[in-house]
Protein backbone atom coordinates (compact mmCIF):
# COMPACT_ATOMS: atom_id res chain seq x y z
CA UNK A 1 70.08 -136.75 14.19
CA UNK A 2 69.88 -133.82 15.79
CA UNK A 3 69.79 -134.24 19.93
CA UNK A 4 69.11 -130.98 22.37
CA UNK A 5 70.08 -130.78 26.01
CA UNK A 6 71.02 -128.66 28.53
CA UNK A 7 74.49 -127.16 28.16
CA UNK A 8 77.64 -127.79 30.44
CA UNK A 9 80.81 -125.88 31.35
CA UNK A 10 82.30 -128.14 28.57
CA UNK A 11 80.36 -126.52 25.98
CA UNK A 12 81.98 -123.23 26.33
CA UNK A 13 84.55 -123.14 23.79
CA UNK A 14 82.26 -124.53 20.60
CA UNK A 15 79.62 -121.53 21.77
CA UNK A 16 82.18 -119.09 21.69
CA UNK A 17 82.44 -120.28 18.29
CA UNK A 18 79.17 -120.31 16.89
CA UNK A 19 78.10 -117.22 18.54
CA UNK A 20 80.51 -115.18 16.35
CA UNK A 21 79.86 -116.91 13.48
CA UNK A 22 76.53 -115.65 13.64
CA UNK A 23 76.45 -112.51 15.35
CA UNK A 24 79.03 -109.09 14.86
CA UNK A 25 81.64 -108.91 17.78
CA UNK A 26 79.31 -105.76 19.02
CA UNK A 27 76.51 -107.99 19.31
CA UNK A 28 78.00 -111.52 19.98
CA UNK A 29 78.23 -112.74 23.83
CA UNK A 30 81.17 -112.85 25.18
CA UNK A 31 82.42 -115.90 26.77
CA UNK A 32 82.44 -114.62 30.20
CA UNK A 33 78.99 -114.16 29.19
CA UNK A 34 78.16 -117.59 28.25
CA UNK A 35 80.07 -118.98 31.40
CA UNK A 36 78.10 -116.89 33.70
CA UNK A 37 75.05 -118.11 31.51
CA UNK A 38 76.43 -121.37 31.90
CA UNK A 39 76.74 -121.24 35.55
CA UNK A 40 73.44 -118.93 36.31
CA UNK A 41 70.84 -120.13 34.18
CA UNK A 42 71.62 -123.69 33.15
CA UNK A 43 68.05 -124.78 32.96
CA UNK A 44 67.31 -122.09 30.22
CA UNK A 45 70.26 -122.62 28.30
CA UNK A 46 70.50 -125.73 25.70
CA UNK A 47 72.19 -126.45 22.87
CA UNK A 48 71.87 -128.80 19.80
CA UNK A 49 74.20 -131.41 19.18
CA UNK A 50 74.94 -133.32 15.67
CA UNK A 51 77.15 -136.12 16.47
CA UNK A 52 78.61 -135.27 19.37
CA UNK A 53 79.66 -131.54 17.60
CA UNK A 54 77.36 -128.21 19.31
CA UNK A 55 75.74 -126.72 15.88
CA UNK A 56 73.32 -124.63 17.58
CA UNK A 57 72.24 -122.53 21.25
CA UNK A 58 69.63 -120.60 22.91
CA UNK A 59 69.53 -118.99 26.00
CA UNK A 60 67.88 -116.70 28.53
CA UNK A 61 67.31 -115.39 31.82
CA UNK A 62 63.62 -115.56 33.17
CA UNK A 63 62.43 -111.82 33.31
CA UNK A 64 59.94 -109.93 35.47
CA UNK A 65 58.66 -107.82 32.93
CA UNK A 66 57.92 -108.22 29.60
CA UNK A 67 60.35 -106.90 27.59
CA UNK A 68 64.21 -107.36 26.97
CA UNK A 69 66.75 -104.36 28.08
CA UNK A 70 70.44 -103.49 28.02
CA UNK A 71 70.96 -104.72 31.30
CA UNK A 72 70.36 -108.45 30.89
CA UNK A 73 73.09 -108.90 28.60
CA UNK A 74 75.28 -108.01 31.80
CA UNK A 75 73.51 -107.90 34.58
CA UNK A 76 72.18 -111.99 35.24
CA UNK A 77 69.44 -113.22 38.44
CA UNK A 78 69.05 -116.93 38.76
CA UNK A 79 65.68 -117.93 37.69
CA UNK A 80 62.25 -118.09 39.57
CA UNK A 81 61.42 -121.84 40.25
CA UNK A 82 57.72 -120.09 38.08
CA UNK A 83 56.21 -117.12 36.38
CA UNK A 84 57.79 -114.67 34.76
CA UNK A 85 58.92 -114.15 31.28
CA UNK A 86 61.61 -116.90 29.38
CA UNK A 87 63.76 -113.87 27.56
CA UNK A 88 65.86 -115.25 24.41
CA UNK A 89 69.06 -113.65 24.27
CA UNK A 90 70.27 -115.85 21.61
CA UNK A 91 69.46 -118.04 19.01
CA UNK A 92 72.01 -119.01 17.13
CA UNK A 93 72.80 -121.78 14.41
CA UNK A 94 76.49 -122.76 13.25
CA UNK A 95 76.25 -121.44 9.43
CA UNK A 96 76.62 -124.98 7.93
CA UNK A 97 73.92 -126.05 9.83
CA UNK A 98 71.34 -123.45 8.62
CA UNK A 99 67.74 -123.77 7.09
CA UNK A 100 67.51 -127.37 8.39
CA UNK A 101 65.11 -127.04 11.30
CA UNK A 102 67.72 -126.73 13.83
CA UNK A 103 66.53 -123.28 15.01
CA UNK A 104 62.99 -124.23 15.25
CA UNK A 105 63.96 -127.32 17.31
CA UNK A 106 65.44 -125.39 19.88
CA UNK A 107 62.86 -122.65 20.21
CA UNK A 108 60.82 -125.51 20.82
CA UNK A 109 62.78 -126.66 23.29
CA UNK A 110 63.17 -123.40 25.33
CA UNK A 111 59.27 -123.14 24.86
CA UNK A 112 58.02 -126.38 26.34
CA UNK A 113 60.28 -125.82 29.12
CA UNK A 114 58.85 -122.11 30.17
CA UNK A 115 55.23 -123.67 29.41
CA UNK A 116 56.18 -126.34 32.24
CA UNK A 117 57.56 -123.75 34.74
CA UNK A 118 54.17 -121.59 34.06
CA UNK A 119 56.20 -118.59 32.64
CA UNK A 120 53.56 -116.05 31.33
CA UNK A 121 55.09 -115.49 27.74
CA UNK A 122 58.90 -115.64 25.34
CA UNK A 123 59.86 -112.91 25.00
CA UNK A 124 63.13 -111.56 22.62
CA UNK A 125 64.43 -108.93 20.60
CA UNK A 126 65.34 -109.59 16.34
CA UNK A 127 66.43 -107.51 13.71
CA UNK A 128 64.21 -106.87 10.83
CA UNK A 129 65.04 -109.46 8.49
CA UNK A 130 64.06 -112.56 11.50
CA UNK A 131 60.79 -110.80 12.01
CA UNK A 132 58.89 -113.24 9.48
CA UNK A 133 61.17 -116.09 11.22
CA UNK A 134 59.65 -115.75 14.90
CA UNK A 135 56.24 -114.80 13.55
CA UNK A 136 55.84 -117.81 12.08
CA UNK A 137 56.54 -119.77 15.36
CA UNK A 138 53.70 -117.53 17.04
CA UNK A 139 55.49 -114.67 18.17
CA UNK A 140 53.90 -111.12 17.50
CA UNK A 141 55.99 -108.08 16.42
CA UNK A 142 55.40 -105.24 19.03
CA UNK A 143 57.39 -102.74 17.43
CA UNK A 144 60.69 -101.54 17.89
CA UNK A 145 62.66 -102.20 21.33
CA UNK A 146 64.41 -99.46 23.48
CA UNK A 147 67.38 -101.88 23.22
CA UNK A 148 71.11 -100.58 21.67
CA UNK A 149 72.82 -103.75 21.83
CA UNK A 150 75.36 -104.22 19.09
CA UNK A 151 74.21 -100.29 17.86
CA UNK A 152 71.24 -101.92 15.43
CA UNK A 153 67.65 -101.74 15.41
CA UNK A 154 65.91 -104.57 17.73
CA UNK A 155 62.17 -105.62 17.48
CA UNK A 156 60.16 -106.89 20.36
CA UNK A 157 59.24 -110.38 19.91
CA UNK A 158 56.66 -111.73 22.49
CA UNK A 159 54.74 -115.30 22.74
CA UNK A 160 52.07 -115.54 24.99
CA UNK A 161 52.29 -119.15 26.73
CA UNK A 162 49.20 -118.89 28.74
């Protein structure tokens, strides 16, 4: 059974992990990413656990505006106690754990937790081929982002929660 909390410091190393399993060093966060993450933003940063192993993450700073940029993935604010936007700046699933929900679970997760702080929308940036993906949790496609990270093409991804 799959069980999703709130991450802790002792998490670090198995993120590290799954992060770069699932992501190209250029994109991946770093861990002095994630600990700052860890240590910043705890309330918008869980994980998925499988018998007592981490098989899955999301994570995100709350936003004023509506759109992801560059600067997040260095540059983190604690978040507002409400408003704002709940940015995803990653979603990721240990490989061997794929296509079994685990994803979905978590977005879920991240999503009844912005709706309870009154944050105005989600808001994150996929490649092409997760497009369909976040659209079918009841995100809409607003184009391509200004964002380089990694040195791919990034999508705007936005939910509206109110």
């Amino acid at each position: 059974m799959v069980k999703i909390r709130n991450v802790k410091m002792e998490d670090l190393s198995e993120l590290v992990v799954i992060e770069q399993l699932c992501f190209t060093k250029e994109e991946a966060a770093t861990k002095k990413a994630f600990e700052k993450r860890i240590q910043v933003i705890p309330e918008s940063f869980f994980v998925a656990e499988e018998e007592g192993e981490i098989i899955g993450l999301v994570n995100g700073p709350v936003i004023e505006k509506a759109y992801i940029t560059d600067d997040l993935f260095s540059d983190l604010k604690a978040n507002p106690a409400s408003g704002g936007h709940q940015s995803i700046l990653g979603l990721a699933v240990s490989p061997h754990f794929q296509k079994r929900g685990v994803a979905s679970a978590l977005l879920l997760q991240i999503e009844k937790e912005a709706k309870a702080k009154g944050r105005e929308t989600i808001t994150l940036t996929c490649k092409a081929d997760l497009i369909r993906f976040y659209e079918n949790h009841g995100y809409l496609n607003k184009g391509v982002s200004t964002s380089e990270h990694g040195g791919v093409i990034w999508y705007n991804m936005i939910k509206n929660l109110q």
